[in-house]
Protein backbone atom coordinates (compact mmCIF):
# COMPACT_ATOMS: atom_id res chain seq x y z
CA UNK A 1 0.00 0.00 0.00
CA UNK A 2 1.42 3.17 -0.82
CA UNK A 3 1.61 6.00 1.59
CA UNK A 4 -0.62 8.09 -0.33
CA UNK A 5 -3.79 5.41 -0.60
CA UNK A 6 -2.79 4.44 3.28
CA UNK A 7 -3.04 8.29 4.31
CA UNK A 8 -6.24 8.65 2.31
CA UNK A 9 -8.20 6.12 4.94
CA UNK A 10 -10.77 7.16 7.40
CA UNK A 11 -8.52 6.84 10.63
CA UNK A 12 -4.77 6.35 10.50
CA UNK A 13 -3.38 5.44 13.83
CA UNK A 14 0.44 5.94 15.16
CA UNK A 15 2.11 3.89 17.28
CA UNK A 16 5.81 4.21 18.74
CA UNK A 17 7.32 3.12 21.70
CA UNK A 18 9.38 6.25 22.10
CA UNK A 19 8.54 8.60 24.33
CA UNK A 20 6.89 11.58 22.80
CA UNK A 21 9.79 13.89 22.89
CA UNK A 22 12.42 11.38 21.57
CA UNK A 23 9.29 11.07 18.55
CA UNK A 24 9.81 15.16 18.07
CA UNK A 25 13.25 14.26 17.06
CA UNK A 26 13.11 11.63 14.54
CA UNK A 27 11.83 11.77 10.42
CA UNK A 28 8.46 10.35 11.80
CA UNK A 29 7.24 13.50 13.67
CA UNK A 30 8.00 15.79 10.14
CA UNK A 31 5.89 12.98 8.50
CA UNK A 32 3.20 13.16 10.73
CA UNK A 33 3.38 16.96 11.01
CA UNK A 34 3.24 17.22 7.50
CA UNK A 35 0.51 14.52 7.27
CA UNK A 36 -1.53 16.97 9.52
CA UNK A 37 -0.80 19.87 7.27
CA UNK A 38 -2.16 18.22 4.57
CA UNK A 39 -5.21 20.21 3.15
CA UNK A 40 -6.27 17.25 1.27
CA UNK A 41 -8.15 15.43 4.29
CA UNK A 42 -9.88 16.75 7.68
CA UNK A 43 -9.10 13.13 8.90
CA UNK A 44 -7.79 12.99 12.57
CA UNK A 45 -5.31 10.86 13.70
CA UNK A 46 -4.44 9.18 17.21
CA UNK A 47 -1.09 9.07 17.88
CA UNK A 48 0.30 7.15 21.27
CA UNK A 49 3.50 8.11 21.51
CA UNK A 50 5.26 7.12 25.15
CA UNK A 51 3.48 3.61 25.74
CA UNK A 52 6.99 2.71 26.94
CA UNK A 53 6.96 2.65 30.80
CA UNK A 54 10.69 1.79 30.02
CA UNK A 55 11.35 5.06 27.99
CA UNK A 56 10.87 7.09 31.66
CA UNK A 57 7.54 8.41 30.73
CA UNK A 58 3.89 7.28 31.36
CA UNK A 59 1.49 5.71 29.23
CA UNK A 60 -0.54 8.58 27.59
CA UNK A 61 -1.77 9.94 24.04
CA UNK A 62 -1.80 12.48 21.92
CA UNK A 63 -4.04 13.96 19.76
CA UNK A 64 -3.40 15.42 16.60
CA UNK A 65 -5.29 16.64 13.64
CA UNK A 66 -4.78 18.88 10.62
CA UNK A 67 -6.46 21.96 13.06
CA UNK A 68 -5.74 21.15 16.80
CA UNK A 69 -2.34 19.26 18.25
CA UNK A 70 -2.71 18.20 22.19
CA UNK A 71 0.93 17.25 23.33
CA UNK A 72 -0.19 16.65 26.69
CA UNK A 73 -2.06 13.57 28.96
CA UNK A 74 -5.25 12.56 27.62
CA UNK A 75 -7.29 10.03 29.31
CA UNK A 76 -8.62 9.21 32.87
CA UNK A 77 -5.76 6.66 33.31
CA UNK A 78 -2.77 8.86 34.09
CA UNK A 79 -1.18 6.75 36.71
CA UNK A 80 -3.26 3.79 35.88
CA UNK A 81 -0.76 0.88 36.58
CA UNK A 82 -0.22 -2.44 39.39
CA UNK A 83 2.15 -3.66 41.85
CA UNK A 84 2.50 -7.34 42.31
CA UNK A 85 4.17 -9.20 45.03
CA UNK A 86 5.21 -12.74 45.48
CA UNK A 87 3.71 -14.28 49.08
CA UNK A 88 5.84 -17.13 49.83
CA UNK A 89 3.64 -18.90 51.97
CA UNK A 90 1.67 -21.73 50.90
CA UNK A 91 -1.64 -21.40 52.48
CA UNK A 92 -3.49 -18.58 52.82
CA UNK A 93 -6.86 -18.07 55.27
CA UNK A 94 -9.42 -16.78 52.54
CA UNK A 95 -12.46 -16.83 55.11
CA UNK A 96 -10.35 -13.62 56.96
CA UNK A 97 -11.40 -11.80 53.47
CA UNK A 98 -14.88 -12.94 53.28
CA UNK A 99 -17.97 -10.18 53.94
CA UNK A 100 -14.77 -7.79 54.94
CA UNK A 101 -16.07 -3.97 54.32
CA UNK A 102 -12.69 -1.37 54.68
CA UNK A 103 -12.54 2.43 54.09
CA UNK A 104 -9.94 2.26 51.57
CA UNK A 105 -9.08 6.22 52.40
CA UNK A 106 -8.02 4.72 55.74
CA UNK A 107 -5.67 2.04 54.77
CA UNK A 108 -4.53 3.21 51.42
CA UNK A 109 -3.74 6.94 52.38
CA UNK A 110 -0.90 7.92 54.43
CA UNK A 111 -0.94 11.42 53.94
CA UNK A 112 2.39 12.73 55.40
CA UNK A 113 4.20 10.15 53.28
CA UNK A 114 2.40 10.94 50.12
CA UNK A 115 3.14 14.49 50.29
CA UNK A 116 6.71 14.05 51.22
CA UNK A 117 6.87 12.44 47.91
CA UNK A 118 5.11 14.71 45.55
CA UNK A 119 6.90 17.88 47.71
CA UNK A 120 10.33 16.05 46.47
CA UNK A 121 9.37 14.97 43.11
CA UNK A 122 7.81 18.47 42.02
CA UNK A 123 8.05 20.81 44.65
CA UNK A 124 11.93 20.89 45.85
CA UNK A 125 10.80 20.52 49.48
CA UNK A 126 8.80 23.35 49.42
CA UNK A 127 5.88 23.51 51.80
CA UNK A 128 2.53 22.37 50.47
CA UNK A 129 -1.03 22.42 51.85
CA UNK A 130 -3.33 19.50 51.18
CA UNK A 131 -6.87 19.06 52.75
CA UNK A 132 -6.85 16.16 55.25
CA UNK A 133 -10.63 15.88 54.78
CA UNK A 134 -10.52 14.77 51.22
CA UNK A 135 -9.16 12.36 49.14
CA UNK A 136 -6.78 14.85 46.92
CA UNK A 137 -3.65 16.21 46.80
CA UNK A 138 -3.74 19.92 44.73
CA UNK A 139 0.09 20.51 43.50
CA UNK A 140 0.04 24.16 42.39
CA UNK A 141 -1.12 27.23 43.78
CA UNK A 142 -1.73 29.96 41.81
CA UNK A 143 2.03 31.48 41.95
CA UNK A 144 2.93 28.64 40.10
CA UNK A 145 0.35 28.36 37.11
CA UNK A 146 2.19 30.39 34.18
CA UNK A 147 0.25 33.65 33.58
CA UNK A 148 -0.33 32.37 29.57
CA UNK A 149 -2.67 29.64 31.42
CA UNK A 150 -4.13 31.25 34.40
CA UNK A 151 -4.92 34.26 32.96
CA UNK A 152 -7.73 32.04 30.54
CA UNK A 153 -8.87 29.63 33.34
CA UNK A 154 -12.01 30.18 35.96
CA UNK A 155 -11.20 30.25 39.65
CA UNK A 156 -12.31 26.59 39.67
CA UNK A 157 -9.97 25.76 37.18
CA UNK A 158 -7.48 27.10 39.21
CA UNK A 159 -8.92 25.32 42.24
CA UNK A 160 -8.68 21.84 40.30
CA UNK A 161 -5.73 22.62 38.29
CA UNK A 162 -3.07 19.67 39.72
CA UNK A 163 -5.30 17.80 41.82
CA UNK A 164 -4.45 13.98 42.47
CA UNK A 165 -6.58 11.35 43.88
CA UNK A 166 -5.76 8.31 44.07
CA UNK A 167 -8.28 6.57 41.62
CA UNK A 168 -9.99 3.19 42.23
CA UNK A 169 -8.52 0.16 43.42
CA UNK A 170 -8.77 -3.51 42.33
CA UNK A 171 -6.82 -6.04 44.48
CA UNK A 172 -6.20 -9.88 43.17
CA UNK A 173 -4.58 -12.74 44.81
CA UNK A 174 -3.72 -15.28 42.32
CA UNK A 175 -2.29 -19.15 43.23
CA UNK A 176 0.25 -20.02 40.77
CA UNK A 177 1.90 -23.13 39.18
CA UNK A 178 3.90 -20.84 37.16
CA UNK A 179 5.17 -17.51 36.51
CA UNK A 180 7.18 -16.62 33.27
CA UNK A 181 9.04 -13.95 32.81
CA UNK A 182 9.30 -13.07 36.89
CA UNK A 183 11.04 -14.16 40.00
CA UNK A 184 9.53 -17.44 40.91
CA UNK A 185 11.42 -18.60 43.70
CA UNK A 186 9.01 -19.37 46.49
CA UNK A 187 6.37 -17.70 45.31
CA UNK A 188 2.92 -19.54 46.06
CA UNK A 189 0.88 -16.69 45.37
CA UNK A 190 0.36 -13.47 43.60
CA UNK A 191 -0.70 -10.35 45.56
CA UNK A 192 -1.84 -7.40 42.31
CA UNK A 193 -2.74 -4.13 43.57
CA UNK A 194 -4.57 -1.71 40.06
CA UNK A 195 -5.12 1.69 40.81
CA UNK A 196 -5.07 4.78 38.55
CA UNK A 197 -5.14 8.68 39.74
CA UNK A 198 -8.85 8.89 38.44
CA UNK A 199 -9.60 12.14 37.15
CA UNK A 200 -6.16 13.73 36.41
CA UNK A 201 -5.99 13.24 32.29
CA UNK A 202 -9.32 14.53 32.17
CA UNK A 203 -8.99 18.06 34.26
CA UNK A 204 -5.74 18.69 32.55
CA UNK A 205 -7.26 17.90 28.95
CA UNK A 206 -9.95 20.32 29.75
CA UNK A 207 -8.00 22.69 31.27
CA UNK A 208 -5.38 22.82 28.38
CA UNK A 209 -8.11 22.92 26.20
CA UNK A 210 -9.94 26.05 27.93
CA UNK A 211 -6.70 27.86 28.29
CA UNK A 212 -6.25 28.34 24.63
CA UNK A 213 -10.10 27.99 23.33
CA UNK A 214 -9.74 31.90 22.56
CA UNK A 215 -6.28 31.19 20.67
CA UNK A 216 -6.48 28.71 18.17
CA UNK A 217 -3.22 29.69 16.34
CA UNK A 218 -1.88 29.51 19.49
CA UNK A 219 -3.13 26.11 20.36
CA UNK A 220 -1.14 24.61 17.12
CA UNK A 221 2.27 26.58 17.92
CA UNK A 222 2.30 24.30 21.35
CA UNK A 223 4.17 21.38 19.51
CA UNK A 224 6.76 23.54 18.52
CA UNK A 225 7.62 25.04 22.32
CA UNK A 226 10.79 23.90 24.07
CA UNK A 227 10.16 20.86 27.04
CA UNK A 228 11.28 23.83 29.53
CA UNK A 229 8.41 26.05 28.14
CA UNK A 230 6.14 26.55 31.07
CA UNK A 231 3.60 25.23 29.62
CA UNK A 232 5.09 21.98 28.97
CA UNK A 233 7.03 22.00 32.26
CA UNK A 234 3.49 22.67 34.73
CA UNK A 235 1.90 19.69 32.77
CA UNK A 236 4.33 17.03 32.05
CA UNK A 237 5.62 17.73 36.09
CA UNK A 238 1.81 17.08 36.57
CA UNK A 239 1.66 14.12 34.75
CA UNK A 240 5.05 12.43 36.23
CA UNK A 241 3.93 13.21 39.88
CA UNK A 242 0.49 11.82 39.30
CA UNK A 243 2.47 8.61 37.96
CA UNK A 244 4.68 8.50 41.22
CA UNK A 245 1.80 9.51 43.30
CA UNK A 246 -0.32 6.68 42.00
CA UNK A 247 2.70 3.99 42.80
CA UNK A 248 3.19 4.98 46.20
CA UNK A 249 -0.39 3.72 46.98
CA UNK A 250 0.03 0.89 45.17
CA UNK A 251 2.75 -0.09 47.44
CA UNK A 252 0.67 0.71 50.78
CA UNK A 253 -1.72 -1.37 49.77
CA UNK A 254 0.26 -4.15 49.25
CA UNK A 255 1.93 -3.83 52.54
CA UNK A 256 -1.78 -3.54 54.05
CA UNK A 257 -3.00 -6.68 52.25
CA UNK A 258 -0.34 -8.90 53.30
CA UNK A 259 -0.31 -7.68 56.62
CA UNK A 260 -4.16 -8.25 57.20
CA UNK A 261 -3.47 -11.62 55.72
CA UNK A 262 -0.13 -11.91 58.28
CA UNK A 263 1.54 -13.61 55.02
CA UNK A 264 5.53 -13.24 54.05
CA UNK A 265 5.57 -10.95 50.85
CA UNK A 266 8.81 -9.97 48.54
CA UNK A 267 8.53 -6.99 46.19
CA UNK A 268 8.84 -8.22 42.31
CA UNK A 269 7.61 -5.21 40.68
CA UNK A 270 5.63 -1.96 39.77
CA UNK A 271 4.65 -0.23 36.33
CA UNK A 272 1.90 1.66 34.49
CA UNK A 273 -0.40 -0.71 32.06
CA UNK A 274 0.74 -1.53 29.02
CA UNK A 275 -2.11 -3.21 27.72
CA UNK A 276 -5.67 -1.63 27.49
CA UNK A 277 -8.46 -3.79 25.84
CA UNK A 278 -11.75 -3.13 24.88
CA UNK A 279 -14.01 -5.79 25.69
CA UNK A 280 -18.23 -5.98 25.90
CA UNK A 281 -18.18 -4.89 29.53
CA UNK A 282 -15.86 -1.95 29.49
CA UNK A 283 -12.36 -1.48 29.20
CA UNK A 284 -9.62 -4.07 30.17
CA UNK A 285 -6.36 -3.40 32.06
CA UNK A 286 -3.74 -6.34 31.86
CA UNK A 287 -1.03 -6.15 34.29
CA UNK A 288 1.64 -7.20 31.98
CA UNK A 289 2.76 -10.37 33.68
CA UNK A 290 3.47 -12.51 30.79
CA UNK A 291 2.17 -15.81 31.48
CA UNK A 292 0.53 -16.84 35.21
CA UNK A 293 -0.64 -20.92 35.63
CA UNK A 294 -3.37 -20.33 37.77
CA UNK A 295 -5.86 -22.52 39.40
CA UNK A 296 -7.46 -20.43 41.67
CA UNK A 297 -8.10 -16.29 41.19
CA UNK A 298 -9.54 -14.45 44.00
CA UNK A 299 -10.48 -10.72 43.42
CA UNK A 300 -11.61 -9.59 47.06
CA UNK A 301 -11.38 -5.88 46.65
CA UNK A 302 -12.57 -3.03 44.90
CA UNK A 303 -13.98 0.21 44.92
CA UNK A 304 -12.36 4.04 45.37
CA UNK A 305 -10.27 5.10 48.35
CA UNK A 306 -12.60 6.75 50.40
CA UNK A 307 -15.60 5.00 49.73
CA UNK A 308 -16.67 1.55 51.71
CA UNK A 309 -15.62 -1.81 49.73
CA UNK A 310 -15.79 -5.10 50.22
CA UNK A 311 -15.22 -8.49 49.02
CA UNK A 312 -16.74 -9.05 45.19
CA UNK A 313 -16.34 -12.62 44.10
CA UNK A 314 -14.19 -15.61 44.45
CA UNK A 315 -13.40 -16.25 40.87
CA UNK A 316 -13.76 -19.59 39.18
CA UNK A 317 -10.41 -21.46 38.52
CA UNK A 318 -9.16 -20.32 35.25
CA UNK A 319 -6.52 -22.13 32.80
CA UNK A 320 -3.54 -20.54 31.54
CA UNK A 321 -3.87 -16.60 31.28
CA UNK A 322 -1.57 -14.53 29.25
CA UNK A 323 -1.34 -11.07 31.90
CA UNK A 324 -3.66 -10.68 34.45
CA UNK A 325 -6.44 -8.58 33.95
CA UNK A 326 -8.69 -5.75 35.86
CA UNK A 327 -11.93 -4.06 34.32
CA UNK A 328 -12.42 -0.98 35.22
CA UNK A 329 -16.08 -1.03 35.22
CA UNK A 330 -17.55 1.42 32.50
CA UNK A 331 -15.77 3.30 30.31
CA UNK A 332 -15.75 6.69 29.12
CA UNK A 333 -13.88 8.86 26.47
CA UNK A 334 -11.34 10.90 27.61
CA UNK A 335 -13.34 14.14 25.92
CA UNK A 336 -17.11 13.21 27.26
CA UNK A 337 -15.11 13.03 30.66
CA UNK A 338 -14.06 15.87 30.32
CA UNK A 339 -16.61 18.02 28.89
CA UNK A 340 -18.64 16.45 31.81
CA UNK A 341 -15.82 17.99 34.05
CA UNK A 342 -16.63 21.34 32.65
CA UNK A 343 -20.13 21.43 32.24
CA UNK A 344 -20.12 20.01 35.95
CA UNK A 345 -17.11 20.90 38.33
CA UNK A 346 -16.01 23.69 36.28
CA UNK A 347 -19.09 25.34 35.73
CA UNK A 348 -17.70 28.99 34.53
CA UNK A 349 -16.08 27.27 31.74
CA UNK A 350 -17.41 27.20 28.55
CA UNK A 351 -18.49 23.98 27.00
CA UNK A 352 -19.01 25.04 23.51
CA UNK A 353 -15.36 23.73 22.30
CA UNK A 354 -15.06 20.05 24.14
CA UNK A 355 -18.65 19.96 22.53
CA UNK A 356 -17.32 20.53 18.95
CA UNK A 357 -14.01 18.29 19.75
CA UNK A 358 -15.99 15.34 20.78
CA UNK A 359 -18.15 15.77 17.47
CA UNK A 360 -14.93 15.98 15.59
CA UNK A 361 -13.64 12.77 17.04
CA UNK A 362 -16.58 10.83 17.16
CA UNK A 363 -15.95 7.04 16.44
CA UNK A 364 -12.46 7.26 17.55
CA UNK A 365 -11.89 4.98 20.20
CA UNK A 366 -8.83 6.52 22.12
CA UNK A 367 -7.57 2.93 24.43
CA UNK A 368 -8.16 0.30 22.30
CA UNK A 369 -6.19 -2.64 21.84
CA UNK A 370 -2.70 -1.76 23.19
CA UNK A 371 -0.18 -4.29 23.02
CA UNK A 372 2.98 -5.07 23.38
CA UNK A 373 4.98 -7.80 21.71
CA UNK A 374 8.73 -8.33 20.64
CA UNK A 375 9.60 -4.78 21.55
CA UNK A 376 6.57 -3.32 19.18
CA UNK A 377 3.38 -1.76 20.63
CA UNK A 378 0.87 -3.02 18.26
CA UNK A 379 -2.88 -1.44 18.05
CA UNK A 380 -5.46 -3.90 17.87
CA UNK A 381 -7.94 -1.71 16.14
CA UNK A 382 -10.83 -3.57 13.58
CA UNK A 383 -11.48 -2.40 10.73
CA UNK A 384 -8.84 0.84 11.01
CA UNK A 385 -5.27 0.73 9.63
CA UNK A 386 -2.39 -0.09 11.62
CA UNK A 387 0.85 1.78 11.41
CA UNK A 388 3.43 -0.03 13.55
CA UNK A 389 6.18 1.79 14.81
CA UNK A 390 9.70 0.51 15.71
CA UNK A 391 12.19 2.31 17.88
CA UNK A 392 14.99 3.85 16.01
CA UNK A 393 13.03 3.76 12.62
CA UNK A 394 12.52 6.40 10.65
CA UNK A 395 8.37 6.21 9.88
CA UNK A 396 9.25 7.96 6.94
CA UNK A 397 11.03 4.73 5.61
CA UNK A 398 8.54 2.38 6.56
């Protein structure tokens, strides 16, 4: 197929596994730029550029079309990843999980810690205020919001701009026969802790959006600013501390399960999802273990910190499964999120433009079918192109 007949389909999709800023310096981003240019077609394109957790960035997207470019975090899943553990012991007393009800707030959260963490990541030590009554964490007061953005935003905005919470939590004990790809040693079970940082992606998409709805020329010189613009340094530091954020209660969770269970853990690993798959129910987060033997799944836990949760099912036991998976419940797009945000939360904002970009990218399904094999992140996407992406190569080439 020539790249003339390929670019003339309904919906090209990109994907890389470099990180969006090593992308800016290769042949592919001048091909896609140009691509976008193009008069010829009002087509958008979906382009996931740092799907590498490797690569030092988050999973994340970015949307670009021949009118509008969004560099930044799109999607509710900023943060979204798992921690697994290996529990040694060999037996564990599943009736001390039965009917159990927790406040997640109170056993994921400890709030001194967490802060400590996001004051070192972003904040250089600096004091920061947080409200102990809720389940967020706002980075940025409005000394540090650049005057380009604040000057455009509500007082809400402002209010939300930076906020963290912790996101939902699914927690899965899994007996195994077999674990490639990991540290088996002896490991009898599998202790995986999911969590995202909920809304994040979605204030930040409608905040970036609201900041330049006013300045469209603007909006499409954003690619072109250096990574120490600003702009580009208030959201990606956003982004990144949301990521490390997210891990940190990941980890206290783990620590809490085991302990409740009064089982022997070791730590075998943390990172964001790699894999997001539609399926009937909603989306599908797989946690990137490679291959678990299983004969017995248990998924005793979930619900979001701060809210009452309790023990769901005992699973049926399941054959071999490639990754271990954790539905998120129902799904959304990233934009009818976010105009929700906006019409709701953010009520002095206007809603006209999220309005007109969800019409534009109608159809366009923004997490489907991520995957990762042989050091390619392939898009599982029916009946839509697939342009696969290989570090190092030059897209123009391919």
């Amino acid at each position: 197929m020539t790249q003339h007949s390929f670019f003339k389909r309904k919906l090209l999709r990109f994907s890389t596994d470099l990180t969006w800023r090593e992308f800016k310096k290769t042949a592919g981003y001048d091909v896609l730029m140009n691509y976008c240019q193009d008069g010829s077609t009002d087509d958008p394109v979906v382009l996931f550029p740092d799907l590498s957790p490797e690569a030092g960035l988050p999973t994340g997207s970015v949307f670009v079309s021949k009118e509008h470019f969004y560099p930044f975090g799109v999607g509710v899943d900023i943060g979204c990843g798992y921690t697994y553990a290996g529990i040694r012991n060999s037996k564990i007393d599943f009736n001390a999980l039965v009917n159990i009800e927790v406040d997640l707030k109170q056993k994921a959260m400890d709030w001194k810690r967490a802060s400590d963490v996001v004051q070192a990541i972003l904040l250089g030590n600096r004091p920061m205020e947080y409200p102990h009554s809720t389940n967020q964490v706002n980075l940025y007061n409005d000394k540090r919001i650049p005057t380009s953005i604040a000057n455009y935003l509500s007082p809400k905005a402002l209010e939300w701009l930076g906020v963290l919470s912790p996101g939902n939590h699914f927690i899965e004990i899994h007996r195994v026969e077999q674990l490639r790809n990991g540290i088996m040693g002896e490991v009898k079970y599998i202790c995986i802790v999911h969590n995202g940082s909920s809304i994040v992606g979605a204030v930040l998409d409608a905040l970036l959006l609201q900041a330049w709805r006013d300045r469209p020329n603007e909006l499409k010189q954003i690619s072109r600013l250096s990574e120490y613009h600003p702009v580009n340094t208030l959201f990606w530091s956003i982004k990144e501390a949301a990521v490390q954020y997210a891990q940190l209660q990941r980890h206290k969770m783990i620590e809490w399960v085991c302990d409740m269970l009064d089982v022997d853990f070791f730590y075998l690993g943390d990172n964001t999802h790699t894999d997001i798959i539609r399926t009937p129910r909603g989306f599908v987060h797989y946690s990137g273990v490679s291959q678990v033997t299983s004969s017995e799944q248990i998924l005793f836990l979930a619900g979001s910190v701060g809210s009452k949760s309790q023990l769901i099912s005992v699973q049926e036991p399941t054959k071999t499964i490639n990754g271990i998976s954790h539905g998120t419940g129902s799904a959304f797009s990233s934009y009818e999120l976010a105009d929700g945000l906006i019409s709701g939360i953010t009520t002095n904002l206007d809603p006209v433009n999220l309005a007109e970009l969800n019409k534009q990218y109608r159809g366009v399904d923004i997490a489907s079918g991520v995957l990762i094999k042989n050091d390619l992140i392939n898009i599982v996407a029916d009946l839509y192109p697939v342009f696969v992406y290989k570090r190092g190569e030059k897209l123009a080439n391919l």
